[in-house]
C-alpha atoms as a PDB file:
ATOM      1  CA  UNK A   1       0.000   0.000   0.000  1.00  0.00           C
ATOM      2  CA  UNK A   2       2.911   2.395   0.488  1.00  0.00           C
ATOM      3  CA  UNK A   3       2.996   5.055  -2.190  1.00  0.00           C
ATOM      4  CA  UNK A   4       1.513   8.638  -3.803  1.00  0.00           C
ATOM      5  CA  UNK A   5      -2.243   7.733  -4.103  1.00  0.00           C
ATOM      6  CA  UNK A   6      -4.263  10.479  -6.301  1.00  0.00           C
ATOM      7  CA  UNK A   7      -7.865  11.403  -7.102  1.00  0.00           C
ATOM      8  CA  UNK A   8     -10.365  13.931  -7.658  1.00  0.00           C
ATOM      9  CA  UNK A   9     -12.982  15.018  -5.400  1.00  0.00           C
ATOM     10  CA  UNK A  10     -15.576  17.941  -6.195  1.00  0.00           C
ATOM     11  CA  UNK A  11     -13.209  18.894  -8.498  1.00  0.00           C
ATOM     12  CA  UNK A  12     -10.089  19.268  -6.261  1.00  0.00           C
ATOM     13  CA  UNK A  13      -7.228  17.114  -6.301  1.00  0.00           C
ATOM     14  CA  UNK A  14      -6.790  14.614  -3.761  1.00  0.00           C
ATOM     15  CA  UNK A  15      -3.374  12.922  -2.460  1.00  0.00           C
ATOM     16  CA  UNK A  16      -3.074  10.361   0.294  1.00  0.00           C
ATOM     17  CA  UNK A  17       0.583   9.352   0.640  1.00  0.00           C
ATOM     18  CA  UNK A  18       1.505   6.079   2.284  1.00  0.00           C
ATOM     19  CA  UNK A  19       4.578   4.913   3.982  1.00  0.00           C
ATOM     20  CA  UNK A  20       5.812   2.190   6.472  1.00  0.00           C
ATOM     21  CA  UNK A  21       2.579   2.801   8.247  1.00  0.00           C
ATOM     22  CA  UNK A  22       2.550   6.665   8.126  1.00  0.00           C
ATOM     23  CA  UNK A  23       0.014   8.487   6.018  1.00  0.00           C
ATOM     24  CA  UNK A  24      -0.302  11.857   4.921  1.00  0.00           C
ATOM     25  CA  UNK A  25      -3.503  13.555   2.838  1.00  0.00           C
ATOM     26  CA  UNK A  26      -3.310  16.753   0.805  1.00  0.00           C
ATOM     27  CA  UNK A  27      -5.810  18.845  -1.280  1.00  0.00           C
ATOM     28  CA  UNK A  28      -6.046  21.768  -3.088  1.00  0.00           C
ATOM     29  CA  UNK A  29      -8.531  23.168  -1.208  1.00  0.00           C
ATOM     30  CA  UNK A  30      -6.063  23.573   1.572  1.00  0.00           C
ATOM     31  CA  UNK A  31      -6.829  20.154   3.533  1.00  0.00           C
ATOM     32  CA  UNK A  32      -3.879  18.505   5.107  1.00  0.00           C
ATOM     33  CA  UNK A  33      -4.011  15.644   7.493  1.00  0.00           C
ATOM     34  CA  UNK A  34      -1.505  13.380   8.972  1.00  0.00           C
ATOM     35  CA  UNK A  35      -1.989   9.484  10.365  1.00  0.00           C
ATOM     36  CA  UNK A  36      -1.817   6.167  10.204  1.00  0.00           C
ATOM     37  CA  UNK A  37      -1.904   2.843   8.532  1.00  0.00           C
ATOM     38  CA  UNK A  38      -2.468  -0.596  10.307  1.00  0.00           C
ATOM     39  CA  UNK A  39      -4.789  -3.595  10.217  1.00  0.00           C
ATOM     40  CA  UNK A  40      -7.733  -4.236  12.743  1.00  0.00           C
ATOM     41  CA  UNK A  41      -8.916  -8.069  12.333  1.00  0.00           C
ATOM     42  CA  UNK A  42      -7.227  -8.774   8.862  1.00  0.00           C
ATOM     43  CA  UNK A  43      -8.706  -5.002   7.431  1.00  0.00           C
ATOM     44  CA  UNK A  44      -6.442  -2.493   6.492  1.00  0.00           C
ATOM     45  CA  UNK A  45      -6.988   0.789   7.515  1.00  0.00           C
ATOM     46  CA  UNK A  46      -6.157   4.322   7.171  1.00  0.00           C
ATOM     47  CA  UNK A  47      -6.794   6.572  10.178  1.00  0.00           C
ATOM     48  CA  UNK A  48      -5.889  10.798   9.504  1.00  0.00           C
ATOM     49  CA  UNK A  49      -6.596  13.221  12.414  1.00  0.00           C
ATOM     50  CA  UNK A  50      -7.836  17.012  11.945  1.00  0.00           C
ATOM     51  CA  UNK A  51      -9.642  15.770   9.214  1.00  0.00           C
ATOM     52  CA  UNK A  52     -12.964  16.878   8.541  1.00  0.00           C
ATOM     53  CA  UNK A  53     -14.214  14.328   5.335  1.00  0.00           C
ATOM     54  CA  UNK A  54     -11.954  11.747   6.139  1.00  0.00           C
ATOM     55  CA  UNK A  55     -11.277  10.032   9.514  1.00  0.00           C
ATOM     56  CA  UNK A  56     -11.340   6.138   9.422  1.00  0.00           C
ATOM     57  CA  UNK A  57     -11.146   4.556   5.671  1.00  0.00           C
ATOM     58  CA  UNK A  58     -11.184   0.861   5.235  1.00  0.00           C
ATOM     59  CA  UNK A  59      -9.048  -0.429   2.339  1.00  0.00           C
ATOM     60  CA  UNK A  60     -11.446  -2.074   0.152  1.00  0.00           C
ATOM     61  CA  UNK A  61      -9.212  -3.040  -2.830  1.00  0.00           C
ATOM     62  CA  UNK A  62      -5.191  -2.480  -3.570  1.00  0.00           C
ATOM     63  CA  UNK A  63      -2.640  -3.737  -6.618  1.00  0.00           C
ATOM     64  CA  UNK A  64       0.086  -1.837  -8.412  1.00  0.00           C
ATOM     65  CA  UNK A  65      -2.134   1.125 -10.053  1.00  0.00           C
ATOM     66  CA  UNK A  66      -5.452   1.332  -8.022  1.00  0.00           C
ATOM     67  CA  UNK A  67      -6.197   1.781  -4.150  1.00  0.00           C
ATOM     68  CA  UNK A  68      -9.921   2.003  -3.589  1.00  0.00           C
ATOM     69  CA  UNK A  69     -10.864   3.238   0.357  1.00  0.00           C
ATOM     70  CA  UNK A  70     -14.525   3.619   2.335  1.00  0.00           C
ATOM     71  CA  UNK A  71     -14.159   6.653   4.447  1.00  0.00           C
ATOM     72  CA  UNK A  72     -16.515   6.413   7.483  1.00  0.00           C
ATOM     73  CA  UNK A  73     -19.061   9.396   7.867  1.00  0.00           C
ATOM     74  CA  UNK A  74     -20.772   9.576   4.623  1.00  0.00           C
ATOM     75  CA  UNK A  75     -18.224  10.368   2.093  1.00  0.00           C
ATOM     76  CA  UNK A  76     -17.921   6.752   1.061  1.00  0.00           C
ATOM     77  CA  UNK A  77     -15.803   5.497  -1.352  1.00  0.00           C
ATOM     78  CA  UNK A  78     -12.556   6.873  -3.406  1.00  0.00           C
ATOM     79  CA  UNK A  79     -10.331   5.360  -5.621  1.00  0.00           C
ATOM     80  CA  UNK A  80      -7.377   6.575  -5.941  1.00  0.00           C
ATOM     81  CA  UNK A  81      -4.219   5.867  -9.242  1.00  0.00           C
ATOM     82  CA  UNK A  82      -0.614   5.179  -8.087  1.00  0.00           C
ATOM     83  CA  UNK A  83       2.022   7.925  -9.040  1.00  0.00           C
ATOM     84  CA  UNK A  84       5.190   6.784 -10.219  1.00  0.00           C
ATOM     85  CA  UNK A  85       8.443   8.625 -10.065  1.00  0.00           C
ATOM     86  CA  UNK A  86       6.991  12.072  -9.097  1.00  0.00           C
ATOM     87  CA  UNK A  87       5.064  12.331 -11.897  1.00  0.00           C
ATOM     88  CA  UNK A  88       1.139  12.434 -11.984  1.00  0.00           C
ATOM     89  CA  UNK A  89      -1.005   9.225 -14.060  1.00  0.00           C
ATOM     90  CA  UNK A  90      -2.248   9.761 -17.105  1.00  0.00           C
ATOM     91  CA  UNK A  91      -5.861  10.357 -17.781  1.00  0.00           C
ATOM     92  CA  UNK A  92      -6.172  12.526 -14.264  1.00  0.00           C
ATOM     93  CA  UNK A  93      -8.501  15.488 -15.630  1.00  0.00           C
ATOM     94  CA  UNK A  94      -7.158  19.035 -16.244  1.00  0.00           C
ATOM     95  CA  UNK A  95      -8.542  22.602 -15.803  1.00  0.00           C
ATOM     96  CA  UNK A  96      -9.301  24.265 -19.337  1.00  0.00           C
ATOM     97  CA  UNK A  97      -7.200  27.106 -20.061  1.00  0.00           C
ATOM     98  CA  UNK A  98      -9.328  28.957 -21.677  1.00  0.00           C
ATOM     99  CA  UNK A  99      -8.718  31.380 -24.609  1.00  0.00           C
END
């Protein structure tokens, strides 16, 4: 699970970086968060304090490109794409530039 994790939410990028059972969350709507990974009873979790959207996520899912966590507290479920070397997935979408 350790790794950049992105995604979108409401239109704001979303980053949830994992590693050796530290986590970190970052948006650019100005949240940051800082927590924990662990298991509880074979399920993986992600625990983040000072956050308001997401507290407690349970890892549904994880391979190579996808992680896909519930967040308890009604925002339910994100999936996020792997980032490899410092650079962002294809396919993430982009703010028009307009003319």
């Amino acid at each position: 699970m350790d790794g950049s994790w992105l995604t979108t939410a409401d239109g704001k990028m979303v980053v949830l970086i994992v590693n050796g059972g530290q986590a970190g969350l970052f948006s650019t709507d100005g949240t940051t968060c800082t927590g924990t990974t662990g298991e509880r009873g074979g399920t993986r979790l992600v625990r983040l304090t000072r956050c308001k959207a997401r507290t407690t996520g349970t890892v549904d899912s994880v391979n190579k490109t996808t992680l896909k966590v519930t967040w308890e507290g009604g925002l339910g479920t994100e999936t996020y794409t792997r980032a490899q070397g410092g650079t962002l997935p294809s396919g993430l979408p982009t703010a028009s530039l307009g003319s």
